[in-house]
N, C-alpha and C. Protein backbone atom coordinates (compact mmCIF):
# COMPACT_ATOMS: atom_id res chain seq x y z
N UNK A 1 -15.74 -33.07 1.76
CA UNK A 1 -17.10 -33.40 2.03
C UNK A 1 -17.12 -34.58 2.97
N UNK A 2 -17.73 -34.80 3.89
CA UNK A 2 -17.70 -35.70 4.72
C UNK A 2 -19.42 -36.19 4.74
N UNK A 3 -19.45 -37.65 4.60
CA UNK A 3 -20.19 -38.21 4.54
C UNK A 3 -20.66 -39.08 5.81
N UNK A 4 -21.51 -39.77 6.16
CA UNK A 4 -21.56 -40.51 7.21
C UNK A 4 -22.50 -41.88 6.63
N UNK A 5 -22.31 -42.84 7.26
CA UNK A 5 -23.71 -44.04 6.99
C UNK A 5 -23.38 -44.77 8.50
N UNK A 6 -24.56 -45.17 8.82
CA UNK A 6 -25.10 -45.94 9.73
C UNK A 6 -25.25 -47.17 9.50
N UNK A 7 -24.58 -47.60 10.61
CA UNK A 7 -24.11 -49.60 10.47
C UNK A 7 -24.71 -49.31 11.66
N UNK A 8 -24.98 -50.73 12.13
CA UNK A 8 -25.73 -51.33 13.40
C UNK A 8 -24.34 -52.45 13.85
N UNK A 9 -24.37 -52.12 15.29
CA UNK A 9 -23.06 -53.01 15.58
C UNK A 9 -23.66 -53.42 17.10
N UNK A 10 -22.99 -53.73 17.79
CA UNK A 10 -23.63 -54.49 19.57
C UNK A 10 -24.20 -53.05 20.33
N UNK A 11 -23.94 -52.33 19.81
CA UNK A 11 -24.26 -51.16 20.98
C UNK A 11 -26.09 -50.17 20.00
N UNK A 12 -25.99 -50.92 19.21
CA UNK A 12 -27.46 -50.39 18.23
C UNK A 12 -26.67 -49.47 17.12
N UNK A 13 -26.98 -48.75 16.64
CA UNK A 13 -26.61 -47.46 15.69
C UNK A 13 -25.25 -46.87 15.63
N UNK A 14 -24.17 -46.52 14.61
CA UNK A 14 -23.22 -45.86 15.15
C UNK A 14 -22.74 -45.08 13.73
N UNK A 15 -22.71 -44.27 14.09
CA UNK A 15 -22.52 -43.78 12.56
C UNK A 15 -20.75 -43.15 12.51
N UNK A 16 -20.48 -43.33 10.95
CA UNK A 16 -18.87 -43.19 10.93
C UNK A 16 -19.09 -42.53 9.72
N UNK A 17 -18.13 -41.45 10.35
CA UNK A 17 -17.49 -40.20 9.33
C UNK A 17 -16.44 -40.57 8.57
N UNK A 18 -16.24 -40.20 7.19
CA UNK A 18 -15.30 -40.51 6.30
C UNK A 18 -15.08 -39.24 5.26
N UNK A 19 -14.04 -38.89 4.84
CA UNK A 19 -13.86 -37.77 4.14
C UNK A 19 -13.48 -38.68 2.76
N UNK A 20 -14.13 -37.35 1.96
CA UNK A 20 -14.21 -38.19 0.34
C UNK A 20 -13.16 -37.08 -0.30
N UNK A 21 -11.83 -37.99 -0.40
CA UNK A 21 -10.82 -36.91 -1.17
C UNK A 21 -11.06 -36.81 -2.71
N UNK A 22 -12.01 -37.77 -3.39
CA UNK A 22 -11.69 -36.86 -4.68
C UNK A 22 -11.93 -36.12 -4.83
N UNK A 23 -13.05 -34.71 -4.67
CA UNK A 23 -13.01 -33.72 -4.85
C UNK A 23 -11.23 -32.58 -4.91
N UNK A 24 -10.78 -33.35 -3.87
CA UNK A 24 -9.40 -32.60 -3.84
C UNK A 24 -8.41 -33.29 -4.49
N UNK A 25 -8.22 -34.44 -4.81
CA UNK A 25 -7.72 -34.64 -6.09
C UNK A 25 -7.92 -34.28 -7.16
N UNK A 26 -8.51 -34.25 -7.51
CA UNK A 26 -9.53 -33.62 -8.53
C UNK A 26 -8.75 -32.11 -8.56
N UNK A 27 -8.86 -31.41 -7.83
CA UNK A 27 -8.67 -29.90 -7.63
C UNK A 27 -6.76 -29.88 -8.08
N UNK A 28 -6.22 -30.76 -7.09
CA UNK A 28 -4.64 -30.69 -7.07
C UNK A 28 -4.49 -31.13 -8.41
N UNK A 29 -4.88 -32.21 -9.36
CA UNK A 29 -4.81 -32.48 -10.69
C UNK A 29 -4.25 -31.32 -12.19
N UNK A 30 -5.87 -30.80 -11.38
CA UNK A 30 -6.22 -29.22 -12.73
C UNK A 30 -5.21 -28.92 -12.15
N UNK A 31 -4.63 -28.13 -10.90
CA UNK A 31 -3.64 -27.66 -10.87
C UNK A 31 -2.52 -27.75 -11.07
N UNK A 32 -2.09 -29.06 -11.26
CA UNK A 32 -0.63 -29.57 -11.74
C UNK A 32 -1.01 -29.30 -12.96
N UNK A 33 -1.82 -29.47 -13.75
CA UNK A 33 -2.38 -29.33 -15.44
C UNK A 33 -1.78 -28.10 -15.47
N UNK A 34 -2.29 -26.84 -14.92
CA UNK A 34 -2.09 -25.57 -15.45
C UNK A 34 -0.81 -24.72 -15.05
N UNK A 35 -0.12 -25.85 -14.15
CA UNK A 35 1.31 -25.22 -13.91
C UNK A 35 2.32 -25.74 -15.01
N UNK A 36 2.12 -27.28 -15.66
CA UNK A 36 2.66 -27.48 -16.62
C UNK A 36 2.56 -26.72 -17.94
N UNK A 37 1.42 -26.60 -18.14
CA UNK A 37 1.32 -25.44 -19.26
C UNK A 37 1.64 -24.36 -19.30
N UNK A 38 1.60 -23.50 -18.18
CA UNK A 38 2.22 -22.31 -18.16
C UNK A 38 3.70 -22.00 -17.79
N UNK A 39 4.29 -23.12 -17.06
CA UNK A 39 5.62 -23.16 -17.12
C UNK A 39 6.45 -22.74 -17.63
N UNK A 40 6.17 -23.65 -19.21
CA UNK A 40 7.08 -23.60 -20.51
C UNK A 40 7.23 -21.85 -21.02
N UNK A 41 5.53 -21.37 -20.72
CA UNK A 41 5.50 -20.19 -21.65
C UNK A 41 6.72 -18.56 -20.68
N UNK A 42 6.78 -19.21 -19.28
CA UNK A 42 7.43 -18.34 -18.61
C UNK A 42 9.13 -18.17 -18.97
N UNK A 43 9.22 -17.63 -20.13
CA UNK A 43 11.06 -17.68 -20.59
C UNK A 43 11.20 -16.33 -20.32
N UNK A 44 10.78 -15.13 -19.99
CA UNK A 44 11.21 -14.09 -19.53
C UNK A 44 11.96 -13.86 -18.25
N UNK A 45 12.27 -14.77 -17.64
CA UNK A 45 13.20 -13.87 -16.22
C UNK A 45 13.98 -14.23 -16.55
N UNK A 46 14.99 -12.51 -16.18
CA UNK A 46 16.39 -12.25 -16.29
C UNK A 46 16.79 -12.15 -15.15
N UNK A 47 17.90 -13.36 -15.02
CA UNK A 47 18.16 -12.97 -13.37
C UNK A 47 19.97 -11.87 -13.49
N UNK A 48 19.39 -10.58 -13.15
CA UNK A 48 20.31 -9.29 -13.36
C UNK A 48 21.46 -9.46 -12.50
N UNK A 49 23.02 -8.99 -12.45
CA UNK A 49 23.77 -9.69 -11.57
C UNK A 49 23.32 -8.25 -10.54
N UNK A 50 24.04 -8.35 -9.55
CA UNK A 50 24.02 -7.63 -8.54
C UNK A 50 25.03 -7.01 -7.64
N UNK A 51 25.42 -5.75 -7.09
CA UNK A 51 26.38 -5.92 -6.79
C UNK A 51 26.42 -4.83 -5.60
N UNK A 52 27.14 -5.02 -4.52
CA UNK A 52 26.62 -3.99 -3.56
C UNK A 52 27.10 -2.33 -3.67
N UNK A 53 28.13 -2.20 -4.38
CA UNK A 53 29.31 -0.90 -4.43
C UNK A 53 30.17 -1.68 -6.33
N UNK A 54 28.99 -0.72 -6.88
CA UNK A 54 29.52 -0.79 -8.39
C UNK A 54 30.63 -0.44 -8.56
N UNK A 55 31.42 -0.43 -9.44
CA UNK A 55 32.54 0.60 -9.64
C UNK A 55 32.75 1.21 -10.93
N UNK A 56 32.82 2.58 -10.38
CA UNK A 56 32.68 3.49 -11.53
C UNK A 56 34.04 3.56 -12.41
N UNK A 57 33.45 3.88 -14.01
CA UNK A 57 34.29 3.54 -15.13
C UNK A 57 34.36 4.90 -15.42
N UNK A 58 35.61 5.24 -15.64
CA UNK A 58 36.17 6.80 -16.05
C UNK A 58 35.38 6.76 -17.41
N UNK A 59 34.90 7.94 -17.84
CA UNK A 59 34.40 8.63 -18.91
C UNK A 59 35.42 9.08 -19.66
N UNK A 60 35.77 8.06 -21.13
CA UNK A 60 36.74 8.87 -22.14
C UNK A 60 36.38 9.62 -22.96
N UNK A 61 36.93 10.06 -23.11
CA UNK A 61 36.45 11.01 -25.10
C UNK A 61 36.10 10.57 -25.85
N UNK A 62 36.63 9.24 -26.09
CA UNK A 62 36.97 8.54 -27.28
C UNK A 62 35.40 7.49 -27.23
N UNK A 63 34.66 8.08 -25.95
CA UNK A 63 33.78 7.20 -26.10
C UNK A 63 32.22 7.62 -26.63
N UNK A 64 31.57 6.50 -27.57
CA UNK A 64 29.99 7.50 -28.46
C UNK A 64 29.10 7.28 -27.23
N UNK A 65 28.77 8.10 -26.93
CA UNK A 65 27.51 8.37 -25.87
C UNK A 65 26.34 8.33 -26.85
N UNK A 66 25.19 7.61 -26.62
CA UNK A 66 24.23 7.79 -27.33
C UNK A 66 22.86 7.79 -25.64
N UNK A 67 22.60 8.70 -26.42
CA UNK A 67 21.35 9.51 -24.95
C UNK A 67 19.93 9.30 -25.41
N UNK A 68 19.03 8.64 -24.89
CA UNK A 68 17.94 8.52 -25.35
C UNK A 68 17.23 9.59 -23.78
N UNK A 69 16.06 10.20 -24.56
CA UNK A 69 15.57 11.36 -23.54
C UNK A 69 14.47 11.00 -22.83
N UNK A 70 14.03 11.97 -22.20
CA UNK A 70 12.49 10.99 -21.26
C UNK A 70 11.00 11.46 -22.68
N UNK A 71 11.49 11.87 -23.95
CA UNK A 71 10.45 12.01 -24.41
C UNK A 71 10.50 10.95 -25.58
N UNK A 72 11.81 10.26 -25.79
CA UNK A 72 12.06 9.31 -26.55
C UNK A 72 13.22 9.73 -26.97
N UNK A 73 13.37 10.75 -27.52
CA UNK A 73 14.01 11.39 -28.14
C UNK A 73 15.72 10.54 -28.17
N UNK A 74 16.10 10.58 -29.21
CA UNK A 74 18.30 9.80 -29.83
C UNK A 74 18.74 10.54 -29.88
N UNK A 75 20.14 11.21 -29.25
CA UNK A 75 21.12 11.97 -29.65
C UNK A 75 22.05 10.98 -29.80
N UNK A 76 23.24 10.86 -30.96
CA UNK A 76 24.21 9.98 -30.89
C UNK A 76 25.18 11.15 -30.62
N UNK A 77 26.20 11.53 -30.08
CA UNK A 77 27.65 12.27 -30.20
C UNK A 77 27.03 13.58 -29.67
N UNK A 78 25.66 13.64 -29.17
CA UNK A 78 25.22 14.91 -28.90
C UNK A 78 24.71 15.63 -30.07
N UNK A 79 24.79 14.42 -31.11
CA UNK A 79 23.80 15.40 -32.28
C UNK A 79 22.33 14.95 -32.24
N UNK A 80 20.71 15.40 -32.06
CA UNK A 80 20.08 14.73 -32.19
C UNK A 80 19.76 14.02 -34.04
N UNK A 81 19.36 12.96 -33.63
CA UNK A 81 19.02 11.70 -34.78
C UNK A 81 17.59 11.47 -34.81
N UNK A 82 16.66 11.65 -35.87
CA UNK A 82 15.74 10.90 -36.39
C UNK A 82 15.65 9.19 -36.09
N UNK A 83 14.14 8.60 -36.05
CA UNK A 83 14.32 7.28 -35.75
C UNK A 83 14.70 6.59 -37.42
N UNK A 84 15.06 7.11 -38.34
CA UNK A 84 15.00 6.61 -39.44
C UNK A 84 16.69 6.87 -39.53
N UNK A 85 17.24 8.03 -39.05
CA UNK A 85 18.30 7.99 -39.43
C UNK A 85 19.45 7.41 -38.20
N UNK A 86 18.79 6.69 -37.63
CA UNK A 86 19.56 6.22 -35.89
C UNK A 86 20.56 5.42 -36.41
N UNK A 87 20.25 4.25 -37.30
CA UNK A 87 21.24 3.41 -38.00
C UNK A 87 22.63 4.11 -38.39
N UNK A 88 22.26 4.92 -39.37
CA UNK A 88 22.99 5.57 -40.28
C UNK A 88 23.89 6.56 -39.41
N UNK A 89 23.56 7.48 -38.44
CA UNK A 89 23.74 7.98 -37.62
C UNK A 89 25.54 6.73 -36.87
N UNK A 90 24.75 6.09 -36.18
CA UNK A 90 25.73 4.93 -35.36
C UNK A 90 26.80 4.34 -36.55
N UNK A 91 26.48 4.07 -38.02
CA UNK A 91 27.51 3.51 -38.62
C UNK A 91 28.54 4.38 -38.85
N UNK A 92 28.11 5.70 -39.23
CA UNK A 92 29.09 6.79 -39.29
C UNK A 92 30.10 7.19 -37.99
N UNK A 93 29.52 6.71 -36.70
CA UNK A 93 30.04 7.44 -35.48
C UNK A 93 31.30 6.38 -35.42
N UNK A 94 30.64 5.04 -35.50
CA UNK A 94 31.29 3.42 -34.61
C UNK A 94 32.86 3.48 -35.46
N UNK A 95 33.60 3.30 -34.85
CA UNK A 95 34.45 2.43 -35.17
C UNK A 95 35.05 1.32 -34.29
N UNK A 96 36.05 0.66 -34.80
CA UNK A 96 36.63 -0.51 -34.02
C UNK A 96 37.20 -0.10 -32.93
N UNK A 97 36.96 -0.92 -31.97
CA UNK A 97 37.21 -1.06 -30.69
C UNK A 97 36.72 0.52 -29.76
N UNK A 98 35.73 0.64 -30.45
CA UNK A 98 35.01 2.30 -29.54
C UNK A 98 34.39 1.88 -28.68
N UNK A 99 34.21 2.27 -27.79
CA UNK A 99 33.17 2.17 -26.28
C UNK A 99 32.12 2.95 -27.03
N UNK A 100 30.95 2.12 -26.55
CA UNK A 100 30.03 2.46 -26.92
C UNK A 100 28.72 2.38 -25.22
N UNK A 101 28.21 3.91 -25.04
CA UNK A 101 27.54 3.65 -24.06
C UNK A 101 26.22 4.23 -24.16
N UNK A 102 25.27 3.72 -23.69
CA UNK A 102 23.53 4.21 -23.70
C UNK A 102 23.23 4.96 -22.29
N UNK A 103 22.70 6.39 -22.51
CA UNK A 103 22.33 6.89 -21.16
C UNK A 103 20.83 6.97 -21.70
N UNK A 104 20.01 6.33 -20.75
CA UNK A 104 18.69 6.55 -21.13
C UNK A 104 17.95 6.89 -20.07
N UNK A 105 16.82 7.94 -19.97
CA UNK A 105 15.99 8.33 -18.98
C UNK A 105 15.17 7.25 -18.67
N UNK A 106 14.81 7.18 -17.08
CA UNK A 106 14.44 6.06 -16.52
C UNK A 106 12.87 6.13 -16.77
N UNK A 107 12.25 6.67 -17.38
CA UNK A 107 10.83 7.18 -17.54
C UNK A 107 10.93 6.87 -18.38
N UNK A 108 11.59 6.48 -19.47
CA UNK A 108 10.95 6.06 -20.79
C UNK A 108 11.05 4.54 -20.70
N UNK A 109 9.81 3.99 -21.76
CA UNK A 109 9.64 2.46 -21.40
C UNK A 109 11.12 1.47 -22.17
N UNK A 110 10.97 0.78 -21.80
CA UNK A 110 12.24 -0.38 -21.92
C UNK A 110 12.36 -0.76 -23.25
N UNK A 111 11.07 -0.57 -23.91
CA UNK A 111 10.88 -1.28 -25.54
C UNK A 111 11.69 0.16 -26.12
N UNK A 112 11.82 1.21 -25.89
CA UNK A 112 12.53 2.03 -26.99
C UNK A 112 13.74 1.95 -26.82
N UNK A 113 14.49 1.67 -25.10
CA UNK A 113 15.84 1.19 -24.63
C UNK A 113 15.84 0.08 -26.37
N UNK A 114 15.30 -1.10 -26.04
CA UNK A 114 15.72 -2.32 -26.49
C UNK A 114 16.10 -1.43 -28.11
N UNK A 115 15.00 -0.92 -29.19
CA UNK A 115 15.03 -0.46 -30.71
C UNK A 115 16.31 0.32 -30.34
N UNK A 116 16.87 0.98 -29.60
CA UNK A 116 18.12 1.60 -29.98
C UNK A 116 19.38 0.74 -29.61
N UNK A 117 19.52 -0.68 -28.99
CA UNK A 117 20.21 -1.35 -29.06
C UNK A 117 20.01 -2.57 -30.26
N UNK A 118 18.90 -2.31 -30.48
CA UNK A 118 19.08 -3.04 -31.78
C UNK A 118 19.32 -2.52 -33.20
N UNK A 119 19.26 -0.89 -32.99
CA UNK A 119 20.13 -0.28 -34.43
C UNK A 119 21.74 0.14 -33.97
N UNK A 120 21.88 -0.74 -32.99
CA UNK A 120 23.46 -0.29 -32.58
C UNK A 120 23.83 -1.74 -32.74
N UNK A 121 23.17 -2.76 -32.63
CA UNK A 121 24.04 -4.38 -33.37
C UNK A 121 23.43 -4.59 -34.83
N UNK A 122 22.87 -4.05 -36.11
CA UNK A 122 21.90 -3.53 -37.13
C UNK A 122 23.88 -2.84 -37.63
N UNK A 123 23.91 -1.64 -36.49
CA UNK A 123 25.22 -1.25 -37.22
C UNK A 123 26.27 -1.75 -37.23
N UNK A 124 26.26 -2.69 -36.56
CA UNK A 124 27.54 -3.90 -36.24
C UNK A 124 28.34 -3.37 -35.10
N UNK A 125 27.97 -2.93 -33.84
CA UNK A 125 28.59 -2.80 -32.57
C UNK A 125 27.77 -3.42 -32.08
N UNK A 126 28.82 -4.46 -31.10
CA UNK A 126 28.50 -5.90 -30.42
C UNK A 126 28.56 -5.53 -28.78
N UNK A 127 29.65 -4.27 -28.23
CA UNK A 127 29.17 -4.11 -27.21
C UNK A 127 29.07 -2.86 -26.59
N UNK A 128 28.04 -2.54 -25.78
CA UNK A 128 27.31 -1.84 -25.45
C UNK A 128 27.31 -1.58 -23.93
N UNK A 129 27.17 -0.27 -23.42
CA UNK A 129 27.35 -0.33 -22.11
C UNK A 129 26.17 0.82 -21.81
N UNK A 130 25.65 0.30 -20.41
CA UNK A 130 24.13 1.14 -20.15
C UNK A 130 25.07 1.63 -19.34
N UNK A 131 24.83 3.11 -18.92
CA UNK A 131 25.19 3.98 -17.90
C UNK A 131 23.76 4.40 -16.82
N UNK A 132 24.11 4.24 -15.42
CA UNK A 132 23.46 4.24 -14.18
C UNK A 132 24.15 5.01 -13.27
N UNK A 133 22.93 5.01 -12.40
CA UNK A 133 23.70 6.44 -11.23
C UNK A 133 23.76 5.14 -9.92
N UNK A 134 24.91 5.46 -9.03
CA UNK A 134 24.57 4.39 -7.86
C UNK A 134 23.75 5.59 -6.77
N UNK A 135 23.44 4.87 -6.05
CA UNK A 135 22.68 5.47 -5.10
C UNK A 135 23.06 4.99 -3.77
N UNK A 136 23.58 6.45 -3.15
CA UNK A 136 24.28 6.32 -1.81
C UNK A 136 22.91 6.97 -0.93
N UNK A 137 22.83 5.88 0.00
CA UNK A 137 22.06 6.08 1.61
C UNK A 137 20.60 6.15 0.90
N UNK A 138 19.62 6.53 1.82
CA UNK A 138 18.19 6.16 1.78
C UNK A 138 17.64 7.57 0.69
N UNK A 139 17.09 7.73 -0.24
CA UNK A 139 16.73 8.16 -1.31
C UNK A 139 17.38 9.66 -1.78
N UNK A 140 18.83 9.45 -1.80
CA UNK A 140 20.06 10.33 -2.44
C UNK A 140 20.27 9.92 -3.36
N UNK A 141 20.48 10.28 -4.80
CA UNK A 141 21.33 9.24 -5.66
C UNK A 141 22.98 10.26 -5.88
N UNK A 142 23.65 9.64 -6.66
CA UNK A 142 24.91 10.50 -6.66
C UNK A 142 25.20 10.42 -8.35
């Protein structure tokens, strides 16, 4: 906002412009206010590693595939599983030192990904491997 007042000086009248920053202090204030507050609440980013040319891991036998479908749907070993019996299902399959890997359709939302990795540490397997397709050249995947 710019204001003006009129002083009288040797030449008669002269008026002088002055800009009134509090309004914009004022403004930059609230805004430091509401970046501090919302700051804290931002704990969700995962920064994912990245890599240009993955490298692909041979597929053993010996390893439990558990397949979640694009309708939700659990198969552990290729048997399908109930969501009640998914636990029970994985304690029977797991043993020590098994590879354990998740193929899940990319259409289904992330929250049913997460419930089937959490009845796979529920059954006491600690690690877990997501299976992905790489994608060679402009919209091919392989």
């Amino acid at each position: 906002m710019v204001t003006s007042t009129r002083t009288s000086g040797p030449r008669g009248t002269e008026v002088r412009a002055e800009i009134n920053v509090t309004p914009l202090v004022d403004v930059c204030l609230v805004l430091l206010i509401i970046f501090m507050v919302v700051t804290p609440l931002i704990n969700d980013a995962v920064r994912l590693p990245e890599t240009p040319t993955p490298g692909a891991m041979a597929e053993r036998p010996d390893q439990l595939v558990v397949v979640v479908g694009g309708d939700g749907a659990v198969a552990v070993a290729g048997q399908p599983v109930t969501a009640d019996g998914l636990a029970e299902a994985l304690r029977a399959e797991a043993r020590p030192g098994r590879e354990v890997v998740i193929k899940a359709d990319r259409a289904i939302p992330y929250g049913r990904v997460r419930e089937v990795m959490l009845a796979l540490s529920r059954a006491g397997i600690g690690r877990v491997g997501l299976v992905t397709r790489r994608i060679d050249g402009v919209g091919s995947e392989s």
